[in-house]
Each structure stands twice: as structure tokens, then as C-alpha cells.
PDB file of N, CA and C in Angstrom:
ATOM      1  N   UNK A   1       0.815  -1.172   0.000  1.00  0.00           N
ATOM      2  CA  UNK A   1       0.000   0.000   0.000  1.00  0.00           C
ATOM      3  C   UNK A   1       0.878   1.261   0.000  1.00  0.00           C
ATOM      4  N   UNK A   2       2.053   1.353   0.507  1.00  0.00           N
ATOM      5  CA  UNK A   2       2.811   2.523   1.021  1.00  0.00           C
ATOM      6  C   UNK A   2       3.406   2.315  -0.730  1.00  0.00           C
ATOM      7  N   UNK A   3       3.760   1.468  -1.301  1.00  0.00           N
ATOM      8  CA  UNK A   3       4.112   1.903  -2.806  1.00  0.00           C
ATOM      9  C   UNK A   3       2.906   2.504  -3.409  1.00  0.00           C
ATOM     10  N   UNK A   4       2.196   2.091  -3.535  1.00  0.00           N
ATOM     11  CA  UNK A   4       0.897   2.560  -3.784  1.00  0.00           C
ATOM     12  C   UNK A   4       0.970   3.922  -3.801  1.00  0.00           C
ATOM     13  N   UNK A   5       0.980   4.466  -2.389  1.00  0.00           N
ATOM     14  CA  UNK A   5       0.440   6.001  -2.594  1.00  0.00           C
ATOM     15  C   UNK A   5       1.841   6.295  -2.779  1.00  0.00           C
ATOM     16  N   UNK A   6       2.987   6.049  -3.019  1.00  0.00           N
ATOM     17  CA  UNK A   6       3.963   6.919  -3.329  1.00  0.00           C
ATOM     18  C   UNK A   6       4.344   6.699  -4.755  1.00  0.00           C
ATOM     19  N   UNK A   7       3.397   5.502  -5.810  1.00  0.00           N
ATOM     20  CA  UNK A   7       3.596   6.110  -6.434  1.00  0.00           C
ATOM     21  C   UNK A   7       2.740   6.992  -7.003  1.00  0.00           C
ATOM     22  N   UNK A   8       1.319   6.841  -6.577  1.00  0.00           N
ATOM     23  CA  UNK A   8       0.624   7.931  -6.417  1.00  0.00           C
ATOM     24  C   UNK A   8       0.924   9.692  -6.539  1.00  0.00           C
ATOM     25  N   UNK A   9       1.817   9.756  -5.391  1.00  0.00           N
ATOM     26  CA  UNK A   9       2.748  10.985  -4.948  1.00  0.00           C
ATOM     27  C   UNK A   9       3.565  11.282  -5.932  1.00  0.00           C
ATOM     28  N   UNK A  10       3.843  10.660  -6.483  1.00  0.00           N
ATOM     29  CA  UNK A  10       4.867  11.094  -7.783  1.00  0.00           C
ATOM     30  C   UNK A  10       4.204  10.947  -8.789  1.00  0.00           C
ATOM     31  N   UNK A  11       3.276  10.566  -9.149  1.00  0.00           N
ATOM     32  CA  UNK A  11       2.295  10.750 -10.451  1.00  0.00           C
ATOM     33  C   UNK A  11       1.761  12.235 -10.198  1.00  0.00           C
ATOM     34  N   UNK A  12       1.612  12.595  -8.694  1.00  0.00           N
ATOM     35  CA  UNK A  12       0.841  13.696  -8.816  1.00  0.00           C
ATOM     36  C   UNK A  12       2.018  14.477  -8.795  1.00  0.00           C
ATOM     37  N   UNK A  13       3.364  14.847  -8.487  1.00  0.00           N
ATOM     38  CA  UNK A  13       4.140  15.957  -8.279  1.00  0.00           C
ATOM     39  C   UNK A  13       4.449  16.044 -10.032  1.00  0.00           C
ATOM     40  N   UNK A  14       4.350  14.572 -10.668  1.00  0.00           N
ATOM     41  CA  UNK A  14       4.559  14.655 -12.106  1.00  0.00           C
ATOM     42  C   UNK A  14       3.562  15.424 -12.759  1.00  0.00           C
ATOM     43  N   UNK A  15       2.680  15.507 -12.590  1.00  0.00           N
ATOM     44  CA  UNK A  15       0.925  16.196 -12.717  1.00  0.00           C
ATOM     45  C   UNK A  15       1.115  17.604 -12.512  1.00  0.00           C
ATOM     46  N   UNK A  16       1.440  17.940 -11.669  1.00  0.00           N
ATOM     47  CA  UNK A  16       1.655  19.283 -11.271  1.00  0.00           C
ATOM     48  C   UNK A  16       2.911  20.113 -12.087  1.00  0.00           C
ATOM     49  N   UNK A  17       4.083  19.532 -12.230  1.00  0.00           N
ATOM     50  CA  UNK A  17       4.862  19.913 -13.025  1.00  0.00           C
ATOM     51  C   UNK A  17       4.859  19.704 -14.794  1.00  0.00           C
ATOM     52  N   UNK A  18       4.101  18.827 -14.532  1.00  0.00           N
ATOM     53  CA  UNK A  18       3.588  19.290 -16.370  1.00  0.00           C
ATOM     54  C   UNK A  18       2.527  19.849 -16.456  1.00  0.00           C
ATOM     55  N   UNK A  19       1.637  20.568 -15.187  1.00  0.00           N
ATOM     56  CA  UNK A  19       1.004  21.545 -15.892  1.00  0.00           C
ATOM     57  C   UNK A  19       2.110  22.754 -15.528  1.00  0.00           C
ATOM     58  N   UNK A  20       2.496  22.693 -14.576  1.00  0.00           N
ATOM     59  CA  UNK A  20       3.240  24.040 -14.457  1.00  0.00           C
ATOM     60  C   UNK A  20       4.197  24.359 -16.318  1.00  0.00           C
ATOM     61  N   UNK A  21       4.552  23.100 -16.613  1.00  0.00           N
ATOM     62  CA  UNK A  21       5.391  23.491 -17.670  1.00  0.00           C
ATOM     63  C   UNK A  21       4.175  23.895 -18.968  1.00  0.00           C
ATOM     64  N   UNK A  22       3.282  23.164 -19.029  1.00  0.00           N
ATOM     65  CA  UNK A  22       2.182  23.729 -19.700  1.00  0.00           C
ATOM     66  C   UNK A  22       1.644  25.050 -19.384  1.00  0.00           C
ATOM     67  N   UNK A  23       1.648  25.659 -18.227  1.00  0.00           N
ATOM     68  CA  UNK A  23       1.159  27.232 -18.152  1.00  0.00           C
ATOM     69  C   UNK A  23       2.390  27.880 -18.660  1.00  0.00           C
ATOM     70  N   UNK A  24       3.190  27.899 -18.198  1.00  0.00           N
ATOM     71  CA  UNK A  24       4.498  28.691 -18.780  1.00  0.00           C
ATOM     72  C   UNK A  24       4.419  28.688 -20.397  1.00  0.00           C
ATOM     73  N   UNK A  25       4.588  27.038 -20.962  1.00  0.00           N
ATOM     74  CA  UNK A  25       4.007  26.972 -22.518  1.00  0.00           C
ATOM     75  C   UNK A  25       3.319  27.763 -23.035  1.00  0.00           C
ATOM     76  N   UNK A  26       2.156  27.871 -22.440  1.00  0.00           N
ATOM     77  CA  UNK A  26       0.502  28.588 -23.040  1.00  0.00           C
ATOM     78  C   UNK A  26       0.942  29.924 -22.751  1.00  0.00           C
ATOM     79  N   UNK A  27       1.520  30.247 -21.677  1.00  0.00           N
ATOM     80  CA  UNK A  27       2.287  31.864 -21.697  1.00  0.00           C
ATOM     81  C   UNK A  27       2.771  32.132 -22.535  1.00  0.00           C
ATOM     82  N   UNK A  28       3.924  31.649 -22.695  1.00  0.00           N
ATOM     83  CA  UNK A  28       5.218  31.535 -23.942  1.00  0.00           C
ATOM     84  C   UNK A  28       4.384  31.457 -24.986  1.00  0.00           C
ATOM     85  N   UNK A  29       3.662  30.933 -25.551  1.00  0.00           N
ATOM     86  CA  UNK A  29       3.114  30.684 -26.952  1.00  0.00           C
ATOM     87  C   UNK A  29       1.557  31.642 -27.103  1.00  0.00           C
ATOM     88  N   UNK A  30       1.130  32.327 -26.092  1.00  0.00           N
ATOM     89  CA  UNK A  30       0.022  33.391 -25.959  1.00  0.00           C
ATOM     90  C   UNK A  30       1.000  34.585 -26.447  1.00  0.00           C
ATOM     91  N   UNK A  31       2.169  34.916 -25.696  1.00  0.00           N
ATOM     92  CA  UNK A  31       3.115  35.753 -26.051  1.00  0.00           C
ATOM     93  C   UNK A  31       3.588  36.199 -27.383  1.00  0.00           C
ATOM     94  N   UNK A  32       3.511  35.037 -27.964  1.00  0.00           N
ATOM     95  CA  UNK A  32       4.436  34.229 -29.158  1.00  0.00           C
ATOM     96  C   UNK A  32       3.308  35.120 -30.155  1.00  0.00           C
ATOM     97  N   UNK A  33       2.036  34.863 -30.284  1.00  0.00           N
ATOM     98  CA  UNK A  33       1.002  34.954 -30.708  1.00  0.00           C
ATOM     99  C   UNK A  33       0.556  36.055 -30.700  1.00  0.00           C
ATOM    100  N   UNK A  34       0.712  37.178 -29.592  1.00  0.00           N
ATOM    101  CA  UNK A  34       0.377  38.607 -29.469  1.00  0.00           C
ATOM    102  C   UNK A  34       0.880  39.306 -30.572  1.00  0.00           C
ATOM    103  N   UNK A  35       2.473  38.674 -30.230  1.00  0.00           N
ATOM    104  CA  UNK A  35       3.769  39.520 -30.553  1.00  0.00           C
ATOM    105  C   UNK A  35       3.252  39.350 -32.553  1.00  0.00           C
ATOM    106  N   UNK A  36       2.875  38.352 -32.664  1.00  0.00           N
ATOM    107  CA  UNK A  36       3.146  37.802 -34.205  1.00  0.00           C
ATOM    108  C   UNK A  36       1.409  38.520 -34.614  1.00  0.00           C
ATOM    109  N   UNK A  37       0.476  38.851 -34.012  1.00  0.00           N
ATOM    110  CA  UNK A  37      -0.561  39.698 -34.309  1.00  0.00           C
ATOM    111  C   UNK A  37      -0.293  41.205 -34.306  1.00  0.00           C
ATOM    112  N   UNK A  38       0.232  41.399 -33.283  1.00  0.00           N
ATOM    113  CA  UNK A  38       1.030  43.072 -33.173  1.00  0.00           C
ATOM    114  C   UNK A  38       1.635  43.237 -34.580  1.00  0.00           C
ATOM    115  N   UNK A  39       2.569  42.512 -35.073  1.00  0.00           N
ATOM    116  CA  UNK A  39       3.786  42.550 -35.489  1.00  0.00           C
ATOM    117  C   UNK A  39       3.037  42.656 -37.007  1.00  0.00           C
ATOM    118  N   UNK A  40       1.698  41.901 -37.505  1.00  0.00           N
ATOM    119  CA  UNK A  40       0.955  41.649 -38.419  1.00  0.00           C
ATOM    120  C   UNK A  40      -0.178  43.209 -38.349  1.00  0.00           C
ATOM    121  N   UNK A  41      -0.676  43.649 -37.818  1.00  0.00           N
ATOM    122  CA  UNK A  41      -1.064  45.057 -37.696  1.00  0.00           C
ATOM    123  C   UNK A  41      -0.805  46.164 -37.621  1.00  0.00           C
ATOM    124  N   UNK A  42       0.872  45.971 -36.993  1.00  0.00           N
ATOM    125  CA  UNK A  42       1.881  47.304 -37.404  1.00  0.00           C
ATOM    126  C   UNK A  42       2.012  47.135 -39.083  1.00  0.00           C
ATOM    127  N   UNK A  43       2.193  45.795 -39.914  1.00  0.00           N
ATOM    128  CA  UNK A  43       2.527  46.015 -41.207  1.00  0.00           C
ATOM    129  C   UNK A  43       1.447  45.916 -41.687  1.00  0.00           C
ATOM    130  N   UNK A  44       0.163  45.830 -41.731  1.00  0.00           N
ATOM    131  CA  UNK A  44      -0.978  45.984 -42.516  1.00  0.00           C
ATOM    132  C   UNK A  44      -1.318  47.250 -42.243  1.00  0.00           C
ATOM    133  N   UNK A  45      -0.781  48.123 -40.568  1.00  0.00           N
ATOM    134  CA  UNK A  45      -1.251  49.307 -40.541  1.00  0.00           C
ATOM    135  C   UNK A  45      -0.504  50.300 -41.351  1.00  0.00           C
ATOM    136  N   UNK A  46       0.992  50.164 -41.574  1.00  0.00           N
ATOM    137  CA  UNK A  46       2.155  50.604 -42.446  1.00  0.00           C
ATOM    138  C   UNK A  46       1.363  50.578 -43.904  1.00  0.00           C
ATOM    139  N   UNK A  47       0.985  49.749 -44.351  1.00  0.00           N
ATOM    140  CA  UNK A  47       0.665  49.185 -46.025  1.00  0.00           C
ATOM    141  C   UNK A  47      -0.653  50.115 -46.306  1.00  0.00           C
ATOM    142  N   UNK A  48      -1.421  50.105 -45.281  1.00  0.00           N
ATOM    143  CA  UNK A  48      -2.755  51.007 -45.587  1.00  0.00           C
ATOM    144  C   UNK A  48      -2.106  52.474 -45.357  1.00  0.00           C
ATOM    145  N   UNK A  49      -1.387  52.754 -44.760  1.00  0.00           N
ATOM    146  CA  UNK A  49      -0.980  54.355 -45.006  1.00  0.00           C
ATOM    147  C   UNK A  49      -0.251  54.457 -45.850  1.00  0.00           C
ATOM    148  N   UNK A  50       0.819  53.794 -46.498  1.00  0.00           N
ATOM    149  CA  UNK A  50       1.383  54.001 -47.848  1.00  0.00           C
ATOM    150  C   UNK A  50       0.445  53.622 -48.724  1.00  0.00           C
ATOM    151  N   UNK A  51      -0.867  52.873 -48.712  1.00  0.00           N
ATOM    152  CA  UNK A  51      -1.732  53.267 -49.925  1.00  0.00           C
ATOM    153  C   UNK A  51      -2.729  54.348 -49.747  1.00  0.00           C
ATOM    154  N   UNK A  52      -2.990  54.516 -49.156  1.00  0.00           N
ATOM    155  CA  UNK A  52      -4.001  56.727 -48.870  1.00  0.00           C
ATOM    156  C   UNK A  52      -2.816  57.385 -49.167  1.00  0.00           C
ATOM    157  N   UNK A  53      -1.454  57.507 -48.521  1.00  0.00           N
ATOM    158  CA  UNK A  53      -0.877  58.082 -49.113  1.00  0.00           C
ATOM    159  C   UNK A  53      -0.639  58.305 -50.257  1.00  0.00           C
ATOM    160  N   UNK A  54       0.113  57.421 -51.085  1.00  0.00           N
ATOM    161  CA  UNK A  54      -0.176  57.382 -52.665  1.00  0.00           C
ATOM    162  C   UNK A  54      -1.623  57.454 -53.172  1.00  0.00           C
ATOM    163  N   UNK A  55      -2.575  57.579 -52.825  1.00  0.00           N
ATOM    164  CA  UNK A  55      -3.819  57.672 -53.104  1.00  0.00           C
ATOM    165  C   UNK A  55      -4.019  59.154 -53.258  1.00  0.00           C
ATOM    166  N   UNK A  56      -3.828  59.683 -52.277  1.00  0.00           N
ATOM    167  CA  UNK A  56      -3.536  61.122 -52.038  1.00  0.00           C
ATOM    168  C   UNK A  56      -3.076  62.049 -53.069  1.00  0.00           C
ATOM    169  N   UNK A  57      -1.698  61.311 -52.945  1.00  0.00           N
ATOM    170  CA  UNK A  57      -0.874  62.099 -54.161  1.00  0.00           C
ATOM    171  C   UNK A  57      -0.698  62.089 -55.422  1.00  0.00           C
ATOM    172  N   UNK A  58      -2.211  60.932 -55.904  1.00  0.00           N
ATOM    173  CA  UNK A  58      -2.612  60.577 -57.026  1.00  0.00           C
ATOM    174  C   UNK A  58      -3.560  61.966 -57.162  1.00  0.00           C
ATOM    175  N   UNK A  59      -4.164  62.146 -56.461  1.00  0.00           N
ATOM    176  CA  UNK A  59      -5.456  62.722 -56.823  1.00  0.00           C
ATOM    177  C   UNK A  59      -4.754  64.362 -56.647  1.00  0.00           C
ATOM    178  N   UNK A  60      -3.985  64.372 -55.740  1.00  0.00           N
ATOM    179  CA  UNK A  60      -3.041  65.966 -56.003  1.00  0.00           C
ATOM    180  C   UNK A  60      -2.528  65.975 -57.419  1.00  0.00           C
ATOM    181  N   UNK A  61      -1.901  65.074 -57.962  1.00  0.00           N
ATOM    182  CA  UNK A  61      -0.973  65.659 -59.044  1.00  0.00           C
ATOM    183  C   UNK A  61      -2.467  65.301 -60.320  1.00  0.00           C
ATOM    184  N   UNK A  62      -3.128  64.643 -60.453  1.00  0.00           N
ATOM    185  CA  UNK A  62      -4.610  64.722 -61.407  1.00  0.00           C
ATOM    186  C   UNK A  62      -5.002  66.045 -61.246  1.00  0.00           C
ATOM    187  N   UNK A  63      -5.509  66.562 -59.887  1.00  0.00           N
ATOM    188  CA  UNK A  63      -5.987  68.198 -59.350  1.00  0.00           C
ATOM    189  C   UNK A  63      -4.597  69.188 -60.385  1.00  0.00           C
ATOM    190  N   UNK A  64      -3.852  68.639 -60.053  1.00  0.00           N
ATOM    191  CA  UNK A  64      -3.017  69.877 -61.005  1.00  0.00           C
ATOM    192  C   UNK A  64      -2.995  70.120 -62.136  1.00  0.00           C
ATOM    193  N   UNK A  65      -3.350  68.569 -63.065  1.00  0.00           N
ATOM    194  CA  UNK A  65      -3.385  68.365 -64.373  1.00  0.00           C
ATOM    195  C   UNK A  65      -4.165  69.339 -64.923  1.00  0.00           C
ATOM    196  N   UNK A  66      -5.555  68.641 -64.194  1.00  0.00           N
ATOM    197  CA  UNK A  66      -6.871  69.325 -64.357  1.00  0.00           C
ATOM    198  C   UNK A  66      -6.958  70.966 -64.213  1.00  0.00           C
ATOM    199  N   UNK A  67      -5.526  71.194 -62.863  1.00  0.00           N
ATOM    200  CA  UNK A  67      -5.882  73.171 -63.497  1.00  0.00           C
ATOM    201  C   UNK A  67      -4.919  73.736 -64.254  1.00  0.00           C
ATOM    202  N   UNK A  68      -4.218  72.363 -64.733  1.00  0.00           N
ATOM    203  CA  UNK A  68      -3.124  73.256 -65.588  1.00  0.00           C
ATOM    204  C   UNK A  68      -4.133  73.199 -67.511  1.00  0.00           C
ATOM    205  N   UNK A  69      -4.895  72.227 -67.391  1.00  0.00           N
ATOM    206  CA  UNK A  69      -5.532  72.061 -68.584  1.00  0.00           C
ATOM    207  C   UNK A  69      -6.546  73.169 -68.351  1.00  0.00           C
ATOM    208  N   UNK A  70      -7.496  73.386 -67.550  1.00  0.00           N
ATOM    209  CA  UNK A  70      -7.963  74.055 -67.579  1.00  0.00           C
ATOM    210  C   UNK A  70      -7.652  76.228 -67.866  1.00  0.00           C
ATOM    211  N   UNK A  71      -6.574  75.926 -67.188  1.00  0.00           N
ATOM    212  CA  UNK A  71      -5.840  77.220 -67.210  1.00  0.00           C
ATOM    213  C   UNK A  71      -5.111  77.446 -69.112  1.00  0.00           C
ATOM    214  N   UNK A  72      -5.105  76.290 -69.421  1.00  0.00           N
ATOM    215  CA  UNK A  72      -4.495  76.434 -70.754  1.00  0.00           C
ATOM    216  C   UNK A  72      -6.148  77.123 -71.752  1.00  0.00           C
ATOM    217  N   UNK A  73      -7.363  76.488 -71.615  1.00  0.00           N
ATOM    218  CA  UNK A  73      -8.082  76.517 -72.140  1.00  0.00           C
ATOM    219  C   UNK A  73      -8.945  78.018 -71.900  1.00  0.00           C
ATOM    220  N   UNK A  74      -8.556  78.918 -70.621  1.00  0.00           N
ATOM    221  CA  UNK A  74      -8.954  80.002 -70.444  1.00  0.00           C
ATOM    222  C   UNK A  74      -7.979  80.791 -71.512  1.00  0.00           C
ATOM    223  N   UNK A  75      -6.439  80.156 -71.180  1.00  0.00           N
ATOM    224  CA  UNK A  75      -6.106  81.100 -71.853  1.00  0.00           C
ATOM    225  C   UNK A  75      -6.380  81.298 -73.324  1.00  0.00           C
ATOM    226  N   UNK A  76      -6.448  79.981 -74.253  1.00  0.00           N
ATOM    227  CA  UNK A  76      -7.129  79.899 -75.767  1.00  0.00           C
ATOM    228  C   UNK A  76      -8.241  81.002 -75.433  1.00  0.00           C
ATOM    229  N   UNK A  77      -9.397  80.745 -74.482  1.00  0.00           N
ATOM    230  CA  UNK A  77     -10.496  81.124 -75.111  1.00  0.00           C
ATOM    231  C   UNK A  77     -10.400  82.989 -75.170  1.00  0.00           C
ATOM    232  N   UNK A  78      -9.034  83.300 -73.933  1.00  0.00           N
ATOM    233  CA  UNK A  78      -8.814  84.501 -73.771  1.00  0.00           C
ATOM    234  C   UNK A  78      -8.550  85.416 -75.042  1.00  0.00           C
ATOM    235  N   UNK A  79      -7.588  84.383 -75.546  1.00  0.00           N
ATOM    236  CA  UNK A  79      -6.620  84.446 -76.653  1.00  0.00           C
ATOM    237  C   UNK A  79      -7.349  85.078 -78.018  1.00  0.00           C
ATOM    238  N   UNK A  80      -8.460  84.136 -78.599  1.00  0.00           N
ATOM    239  CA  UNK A  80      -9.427  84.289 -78.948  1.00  0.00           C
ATOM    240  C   UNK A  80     -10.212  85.329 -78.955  1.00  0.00           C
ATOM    241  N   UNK A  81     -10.662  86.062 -77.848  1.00  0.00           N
ATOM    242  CA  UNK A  81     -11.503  86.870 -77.336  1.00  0.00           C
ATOM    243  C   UNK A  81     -10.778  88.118 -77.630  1.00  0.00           C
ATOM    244  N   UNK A  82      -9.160  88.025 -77.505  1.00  0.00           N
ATOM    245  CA  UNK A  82      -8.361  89.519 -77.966  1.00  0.00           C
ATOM    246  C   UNK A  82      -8.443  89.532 -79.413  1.00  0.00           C
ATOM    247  N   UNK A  83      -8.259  88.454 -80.004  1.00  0.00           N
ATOM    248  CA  UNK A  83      -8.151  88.463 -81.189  1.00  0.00           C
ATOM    249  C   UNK A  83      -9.473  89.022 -81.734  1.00  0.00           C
ATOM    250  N   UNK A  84     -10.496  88.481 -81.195  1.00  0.00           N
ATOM    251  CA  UNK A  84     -11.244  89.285 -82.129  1.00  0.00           C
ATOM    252  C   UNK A  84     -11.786  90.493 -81.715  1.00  0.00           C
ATOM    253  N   UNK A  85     -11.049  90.969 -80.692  1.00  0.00           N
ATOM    254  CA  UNK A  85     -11.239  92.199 -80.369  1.00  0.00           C
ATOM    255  C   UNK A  85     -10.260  93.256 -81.242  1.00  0.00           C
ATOM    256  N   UNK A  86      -9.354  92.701 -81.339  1.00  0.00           N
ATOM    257  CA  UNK A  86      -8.238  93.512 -81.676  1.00  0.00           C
ATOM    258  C   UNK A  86      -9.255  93.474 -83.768  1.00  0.00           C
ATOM    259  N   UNK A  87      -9.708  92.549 -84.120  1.00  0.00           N
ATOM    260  CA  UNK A  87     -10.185  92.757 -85.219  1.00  0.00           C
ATOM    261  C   UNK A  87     -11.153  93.797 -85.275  1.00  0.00           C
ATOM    262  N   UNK A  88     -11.876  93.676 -84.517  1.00  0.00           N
ATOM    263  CA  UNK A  88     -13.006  94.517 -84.174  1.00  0.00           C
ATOM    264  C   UNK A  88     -12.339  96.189 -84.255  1.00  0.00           C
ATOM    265  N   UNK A  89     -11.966  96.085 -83.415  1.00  0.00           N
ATOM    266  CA  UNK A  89     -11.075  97.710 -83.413  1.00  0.00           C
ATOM    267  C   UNK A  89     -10.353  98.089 -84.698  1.00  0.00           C
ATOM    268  N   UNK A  90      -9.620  97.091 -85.244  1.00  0.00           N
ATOM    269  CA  UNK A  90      -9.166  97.419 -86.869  1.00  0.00           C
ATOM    270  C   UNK A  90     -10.364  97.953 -87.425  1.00  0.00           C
ATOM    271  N   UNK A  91     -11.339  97.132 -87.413  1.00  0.00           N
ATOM    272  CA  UNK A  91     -12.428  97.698 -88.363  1.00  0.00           C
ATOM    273  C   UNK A  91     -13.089  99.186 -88.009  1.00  0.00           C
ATOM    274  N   UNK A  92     -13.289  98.873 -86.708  1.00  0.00           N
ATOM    275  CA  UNK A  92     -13.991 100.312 -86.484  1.00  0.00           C
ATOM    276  C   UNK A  92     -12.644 101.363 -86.907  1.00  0.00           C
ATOM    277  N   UNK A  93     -11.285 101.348 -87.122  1.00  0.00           N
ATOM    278  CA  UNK A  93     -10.458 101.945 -87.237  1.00  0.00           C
ATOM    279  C   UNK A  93     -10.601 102.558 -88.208  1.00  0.00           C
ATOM    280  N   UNK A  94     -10.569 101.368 -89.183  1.00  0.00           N
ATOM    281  CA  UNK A  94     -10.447 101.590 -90.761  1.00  0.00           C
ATOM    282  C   UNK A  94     -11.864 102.466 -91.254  1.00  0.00           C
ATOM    283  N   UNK A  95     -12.716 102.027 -90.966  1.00  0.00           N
ATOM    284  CA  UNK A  95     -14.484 102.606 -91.136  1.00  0.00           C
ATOM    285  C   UNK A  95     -14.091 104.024 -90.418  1.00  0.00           C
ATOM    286  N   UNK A  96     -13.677 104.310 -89.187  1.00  0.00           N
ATOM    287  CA  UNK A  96     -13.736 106.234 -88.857  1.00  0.00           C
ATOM    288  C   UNK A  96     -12.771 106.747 -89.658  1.00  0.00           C
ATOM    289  N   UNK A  97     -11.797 106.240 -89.971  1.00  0.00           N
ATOM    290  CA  UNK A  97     -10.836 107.005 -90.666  1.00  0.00           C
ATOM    291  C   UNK A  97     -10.681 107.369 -91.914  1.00  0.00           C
ATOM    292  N   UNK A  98     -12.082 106.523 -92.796  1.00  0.00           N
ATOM    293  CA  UNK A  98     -12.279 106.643 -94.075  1.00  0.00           C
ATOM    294  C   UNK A  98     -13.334 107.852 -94.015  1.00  0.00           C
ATOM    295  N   UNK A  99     -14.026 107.851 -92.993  1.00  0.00           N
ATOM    296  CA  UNK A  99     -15.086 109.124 -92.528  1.00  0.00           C
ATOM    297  C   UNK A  99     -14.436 110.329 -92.228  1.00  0.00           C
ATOM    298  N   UNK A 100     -13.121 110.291 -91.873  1.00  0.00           N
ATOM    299  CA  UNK A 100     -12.430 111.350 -91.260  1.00  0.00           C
ATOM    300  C   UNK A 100     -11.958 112.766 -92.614  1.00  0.00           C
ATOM    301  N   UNK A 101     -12.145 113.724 -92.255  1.00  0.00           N
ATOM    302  CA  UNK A 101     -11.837 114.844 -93.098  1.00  0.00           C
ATOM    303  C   UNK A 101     -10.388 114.757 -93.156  1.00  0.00           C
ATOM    304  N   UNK A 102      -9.386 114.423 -92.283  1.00  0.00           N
ATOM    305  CA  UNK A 102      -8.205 114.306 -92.506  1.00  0.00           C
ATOM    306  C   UNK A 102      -6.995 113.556 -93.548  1.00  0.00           C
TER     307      UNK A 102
END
């Protein structure tokens, strides 16, 4: 009987020390697991700001396109608008000066 419970006694101190080595484990490998989720959300959080970023600076340098085209097309229509002003004034030029006593 006295083998009995001793080996009892050592099944259980064996019991106890493999869970102890199992909590430490499940620590160690909860750890393991944080670290490797952290570590996975710092670089997915990195990857989504370098794409808004470049997203960003897509739509800035398009915005510029757009007022540099636009700015080209004021100036045609400006361009235009002297021109036929400046015709306009020839004519009325030519028409008073043929009226003119001088």
C-alpha cells in the first residue's frame, strides 16, 4: 500500500509539473502569438498608409493636371476673345478714318 500512494505521490508531483510546464508553454506561446498579431497590424497598418498616401498624391498631381488644362483653355479662349477684339477695333479703325476729313 505505502508503494501505492507513493507512487501515487509522484504521479501527482509529475501532474503538477507538467502543468506548471504547460502554463508557462501557453504563456510563452500566448506571447508568441500577441507579438506575431502586433507585429501583423503594425505592417498591414504601415501598407494602408502608404496606400491613402499614394492615393492622395494621385489625386493631387490629377488636381493639377486638371488646373493646368484648364488654365491652358482660359487662356485659348482669352486668346481668342483679344483676337477678335483687336479685329473689331481694326475695323472700327479703318471705317472712322475713311469718314475722317483728314
Amino acid at each position: 500500500m505505502t508503494t501505492l500512494l507513493t507512487a501515487l505521490g509522484g504521479l501527482g508531483d509529475w501532474v503538477v509539473g507538467v502543468a506548471r510546464i504547460s502554463d508557462r508553454f501557453s504563456t510563452h506561446a500566448f506571447l508568441e502569438a500577441m507579438v506575431g498579431v502586433a507585429l501583423l497590424a503594425s505592417v498591414s497598418g504601415f501598407l494602408f498608409l502608404v496606400w491613402r498616401v499614394s492615393w492622395g498624391v494621385r489625386l493631387f498631381i490629377a488636381c493639377c493636371n486638371q488646373r493646368e488644362r484648364t488654365e491652358q483653355r482660359i487662356y485659348e479662349v482669352f486668346r481668342e476673345y483679344m483676337d477678335n477684339q483687336r479685329l473689331f477695333n481694326e475695323q472700327v479703325w479703318t471705317a472712322s478714318s475713311a469718314l475722317s476729313p483728314c
